[in-house]
N, C-alpha and C. Protein backbone atom coordinates (compact mmCIF):
# COMPACT_ATOMS: atom_id res chain seq x y z
N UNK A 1 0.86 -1.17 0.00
CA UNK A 1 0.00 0.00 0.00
C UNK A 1 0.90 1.23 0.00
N UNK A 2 0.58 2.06 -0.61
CA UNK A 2 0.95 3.40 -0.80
C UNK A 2 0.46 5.00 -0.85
N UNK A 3 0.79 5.75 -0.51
CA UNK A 3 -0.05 7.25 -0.58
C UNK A 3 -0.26 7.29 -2.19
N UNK A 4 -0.80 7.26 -2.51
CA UNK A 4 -0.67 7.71 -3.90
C UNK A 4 -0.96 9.56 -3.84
N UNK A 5 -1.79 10.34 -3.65
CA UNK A 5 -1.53 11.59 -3.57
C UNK A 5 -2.13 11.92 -1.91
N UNK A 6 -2.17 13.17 -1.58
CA UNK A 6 -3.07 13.89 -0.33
C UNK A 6 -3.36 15.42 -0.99
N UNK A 7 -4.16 16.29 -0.29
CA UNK A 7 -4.53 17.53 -0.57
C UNK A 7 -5.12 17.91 1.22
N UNK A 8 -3.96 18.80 0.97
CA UNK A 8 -4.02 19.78 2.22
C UNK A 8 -5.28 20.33 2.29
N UNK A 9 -5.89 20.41 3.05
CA UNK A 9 -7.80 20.91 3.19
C UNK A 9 -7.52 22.26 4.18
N UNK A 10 -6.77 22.58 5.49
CA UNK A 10 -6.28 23.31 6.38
C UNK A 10 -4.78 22.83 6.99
N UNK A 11 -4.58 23.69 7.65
CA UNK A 11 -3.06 23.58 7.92
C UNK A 11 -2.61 22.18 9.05
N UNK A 12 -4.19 21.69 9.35
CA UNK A 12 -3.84 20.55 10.70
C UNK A 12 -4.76 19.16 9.87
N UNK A 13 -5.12 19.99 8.66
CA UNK A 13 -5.92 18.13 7.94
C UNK A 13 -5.45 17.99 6.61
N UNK A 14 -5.21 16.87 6.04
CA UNK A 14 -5.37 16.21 5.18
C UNK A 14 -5.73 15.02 4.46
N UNK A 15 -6.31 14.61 3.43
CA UNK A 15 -7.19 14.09 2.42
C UNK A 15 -6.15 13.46 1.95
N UNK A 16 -6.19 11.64 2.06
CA UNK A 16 -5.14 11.50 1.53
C UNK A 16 -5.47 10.13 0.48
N UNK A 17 -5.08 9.29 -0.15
CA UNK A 17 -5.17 8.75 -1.06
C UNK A 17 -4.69 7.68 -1.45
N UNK A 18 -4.70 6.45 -1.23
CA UNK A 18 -3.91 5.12 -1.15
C UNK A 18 -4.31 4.34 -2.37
N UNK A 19 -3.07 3.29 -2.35
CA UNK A 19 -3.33 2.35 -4.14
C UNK A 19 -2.37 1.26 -3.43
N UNK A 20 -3.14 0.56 -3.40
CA UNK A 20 -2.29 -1.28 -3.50
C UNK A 20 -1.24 -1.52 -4.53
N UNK A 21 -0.37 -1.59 -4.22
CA UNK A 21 0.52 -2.32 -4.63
C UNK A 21 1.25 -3.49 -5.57
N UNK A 22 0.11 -4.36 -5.25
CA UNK A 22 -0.07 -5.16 -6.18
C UNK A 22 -1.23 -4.79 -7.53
N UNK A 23 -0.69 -5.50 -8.53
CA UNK A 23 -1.22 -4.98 -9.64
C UNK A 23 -2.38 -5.98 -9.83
N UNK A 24 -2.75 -7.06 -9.44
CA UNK A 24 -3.55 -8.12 -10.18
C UNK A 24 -5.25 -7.46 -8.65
N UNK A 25 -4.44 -6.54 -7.78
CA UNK A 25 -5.45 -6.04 -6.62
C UNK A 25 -6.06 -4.51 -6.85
N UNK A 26 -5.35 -3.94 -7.24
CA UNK A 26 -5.75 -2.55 -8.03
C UNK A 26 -6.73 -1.79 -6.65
N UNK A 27 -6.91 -2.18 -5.36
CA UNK A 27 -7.59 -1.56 -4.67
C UNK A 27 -7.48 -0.15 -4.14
N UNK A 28 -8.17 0.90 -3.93
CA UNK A 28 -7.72 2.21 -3.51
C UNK A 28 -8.85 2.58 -2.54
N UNK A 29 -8.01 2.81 -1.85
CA UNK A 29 -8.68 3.69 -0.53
C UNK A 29 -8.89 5.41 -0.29
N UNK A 30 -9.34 5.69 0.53
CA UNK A 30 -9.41 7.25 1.19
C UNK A 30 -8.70 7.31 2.52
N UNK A 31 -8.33 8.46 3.08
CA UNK A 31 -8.58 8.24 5.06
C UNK A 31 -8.13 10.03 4.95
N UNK A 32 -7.33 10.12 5.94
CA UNK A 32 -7.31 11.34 6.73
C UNK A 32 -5.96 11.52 7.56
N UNK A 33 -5.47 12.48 7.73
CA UNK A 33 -4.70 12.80 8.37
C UNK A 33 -5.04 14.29 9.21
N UNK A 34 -4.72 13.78 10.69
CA UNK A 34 -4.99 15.19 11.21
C UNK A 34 -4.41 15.56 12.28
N UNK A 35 -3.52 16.67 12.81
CA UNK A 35 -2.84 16.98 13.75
C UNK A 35 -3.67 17.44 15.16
N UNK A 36 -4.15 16.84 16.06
CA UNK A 36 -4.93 16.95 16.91
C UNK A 36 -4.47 17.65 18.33
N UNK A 37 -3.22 17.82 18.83
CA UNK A 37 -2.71 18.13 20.08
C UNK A 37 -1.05 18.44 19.71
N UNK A 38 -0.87 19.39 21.13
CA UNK A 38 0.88 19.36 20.78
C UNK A 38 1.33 19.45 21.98
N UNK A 39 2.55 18.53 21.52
CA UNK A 39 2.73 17.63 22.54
C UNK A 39 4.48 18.43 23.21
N UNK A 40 4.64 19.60 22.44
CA UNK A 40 5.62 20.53 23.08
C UNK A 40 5.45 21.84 22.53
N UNK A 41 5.60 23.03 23.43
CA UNK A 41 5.58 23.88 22.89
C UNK A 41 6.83 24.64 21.79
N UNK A 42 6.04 25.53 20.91
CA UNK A 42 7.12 26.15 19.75
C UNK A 42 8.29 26.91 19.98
N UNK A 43 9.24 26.62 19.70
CA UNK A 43 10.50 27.99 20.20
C UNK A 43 10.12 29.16 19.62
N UNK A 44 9.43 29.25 18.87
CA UNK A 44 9.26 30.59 17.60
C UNK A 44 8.29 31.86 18.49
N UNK A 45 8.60 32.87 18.31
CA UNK A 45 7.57 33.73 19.46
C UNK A 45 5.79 33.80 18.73
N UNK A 46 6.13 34.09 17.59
CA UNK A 46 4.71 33.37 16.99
C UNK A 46 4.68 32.62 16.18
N UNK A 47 3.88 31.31 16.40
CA UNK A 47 4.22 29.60 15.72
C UNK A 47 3.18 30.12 14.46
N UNK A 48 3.15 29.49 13.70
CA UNK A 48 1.95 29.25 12.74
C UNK A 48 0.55 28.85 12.92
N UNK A 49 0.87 28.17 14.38
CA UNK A 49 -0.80 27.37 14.82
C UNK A 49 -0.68 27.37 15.97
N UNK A 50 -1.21 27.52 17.47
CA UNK A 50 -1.24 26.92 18.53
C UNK A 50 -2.33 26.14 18.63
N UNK A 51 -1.96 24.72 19.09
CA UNK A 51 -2.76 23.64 19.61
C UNK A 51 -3.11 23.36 20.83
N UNK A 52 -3.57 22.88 21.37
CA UNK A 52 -4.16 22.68 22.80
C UNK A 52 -3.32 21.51 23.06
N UNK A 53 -2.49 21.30 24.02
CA UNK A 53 -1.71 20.54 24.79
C UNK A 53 -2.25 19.13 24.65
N UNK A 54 -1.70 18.13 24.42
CA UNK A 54 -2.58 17.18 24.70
C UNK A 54 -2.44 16.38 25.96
N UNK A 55 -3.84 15.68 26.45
CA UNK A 55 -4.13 15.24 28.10
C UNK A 55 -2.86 15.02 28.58
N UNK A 56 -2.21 13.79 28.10
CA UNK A 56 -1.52 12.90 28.49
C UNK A 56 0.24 14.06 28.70
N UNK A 57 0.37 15.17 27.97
CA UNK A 57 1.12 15.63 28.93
C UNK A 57 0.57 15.98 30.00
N UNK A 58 -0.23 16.98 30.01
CA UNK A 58 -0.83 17.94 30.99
C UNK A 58 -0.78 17.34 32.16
N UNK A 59 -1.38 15.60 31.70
CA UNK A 59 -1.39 14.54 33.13
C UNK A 59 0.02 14.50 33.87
N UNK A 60 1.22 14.46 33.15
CA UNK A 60 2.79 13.91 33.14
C UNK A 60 2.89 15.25 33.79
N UNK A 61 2.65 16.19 32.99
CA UNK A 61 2.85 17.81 34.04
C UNK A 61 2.42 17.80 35.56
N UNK A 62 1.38 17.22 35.64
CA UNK A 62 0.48 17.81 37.14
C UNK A 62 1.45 16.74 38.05
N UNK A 63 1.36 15.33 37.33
CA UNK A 63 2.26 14.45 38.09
C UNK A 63 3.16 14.76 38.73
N UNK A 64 4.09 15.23 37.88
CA UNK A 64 5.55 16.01 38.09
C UNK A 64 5.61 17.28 39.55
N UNK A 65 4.75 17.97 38.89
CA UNK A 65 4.48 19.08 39.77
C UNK A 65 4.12 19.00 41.05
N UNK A 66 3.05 17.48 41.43
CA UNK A 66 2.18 17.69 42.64
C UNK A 66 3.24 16.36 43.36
N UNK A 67 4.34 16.00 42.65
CA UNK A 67 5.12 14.69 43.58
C UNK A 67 5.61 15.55 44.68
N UNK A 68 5.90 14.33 45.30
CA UNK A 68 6.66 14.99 47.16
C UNK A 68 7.95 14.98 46.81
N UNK A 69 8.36 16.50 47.33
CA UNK A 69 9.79 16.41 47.83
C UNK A 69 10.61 15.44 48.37
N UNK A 70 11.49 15.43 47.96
CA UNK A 70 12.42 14.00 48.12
C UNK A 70 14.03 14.40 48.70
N UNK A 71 14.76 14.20 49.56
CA UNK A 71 15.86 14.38 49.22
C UNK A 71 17.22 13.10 48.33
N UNK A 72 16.54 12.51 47.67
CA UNK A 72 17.23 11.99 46.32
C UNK A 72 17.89 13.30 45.72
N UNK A 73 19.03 13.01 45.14
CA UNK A 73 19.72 13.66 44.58
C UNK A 73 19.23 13.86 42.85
N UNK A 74 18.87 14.82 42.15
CA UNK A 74 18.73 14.40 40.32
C UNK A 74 20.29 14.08 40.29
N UNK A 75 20.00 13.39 39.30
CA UNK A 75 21.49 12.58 38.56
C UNK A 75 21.63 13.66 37.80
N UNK A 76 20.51 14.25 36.63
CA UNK A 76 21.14 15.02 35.90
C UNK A 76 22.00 16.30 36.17
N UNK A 77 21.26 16.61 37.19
CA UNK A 77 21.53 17.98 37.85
C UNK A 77 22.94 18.04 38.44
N UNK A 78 23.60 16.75 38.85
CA UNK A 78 24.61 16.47 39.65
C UNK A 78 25.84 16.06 38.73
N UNK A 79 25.21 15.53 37.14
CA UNK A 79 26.14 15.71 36.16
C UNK A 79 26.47 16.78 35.78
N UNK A 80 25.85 17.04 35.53
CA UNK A 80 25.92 18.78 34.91
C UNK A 80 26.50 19.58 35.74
N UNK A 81 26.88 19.30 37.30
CA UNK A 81 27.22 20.45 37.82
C UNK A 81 28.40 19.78 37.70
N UNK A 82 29.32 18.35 37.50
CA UNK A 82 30.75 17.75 37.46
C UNK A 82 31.16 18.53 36.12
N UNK A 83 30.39 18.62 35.43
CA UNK A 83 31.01 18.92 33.90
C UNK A 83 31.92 20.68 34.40
C-alpha cells in the first residue's frame, strides 16, 4: 500500500489517497490525516498554529508538579554540575 496523492484541506488536515501495490489487486482507498494536540511547545515567538496541549502531557505535568519532595539527589543535575 501506498499514498498515492493527499490535498491539504487546512493547515492541521489532510485528504489522503492510497493504491495497493499489487497490480492483479488494483484496490484504492481514502482516510485522513490530522494533527490533533501538541505535545511541546514552539521555540518561535509566533508559531503558525497553537494547539491545545494534549491530556496525556498535561497529566505527566500535574504528576511532576504535585510529587513529594524527596531528598534523592537528580542525577542530571549532579552531572551537569561535574562537567
Amino acid at each position: 500500500m501506498r499514498i498515492r496523492t493527499s490535498v491539504g484541506q487546512t493547515p492541521c488536515f489532510r485528504s489522503t489517497y492510497y493504491q495497493c501495490q499489487n497490480v492483479a489487486c488494483g484496490a484504492t482507498f481514502s482516510g485522513s490525516v490530522t494533527i490533533d494536540y501538541q505535545l511541546s511547545p514552539s521555540g518561535l515567538a509566533q508559531p503558525l498554529m497553537v494547539l491545545p496541549v494534549a491530556p496525556a502531557v498535561e497529566r505527566m505535568k500535574a504528576l511532576r508538579d504535585n510529587a513529594k519532595a524527596t531528598d534523592q539527589l537528580d542525577l542530571l543535575a549532579a552531572l551537569e554540575e561535574a562537567v
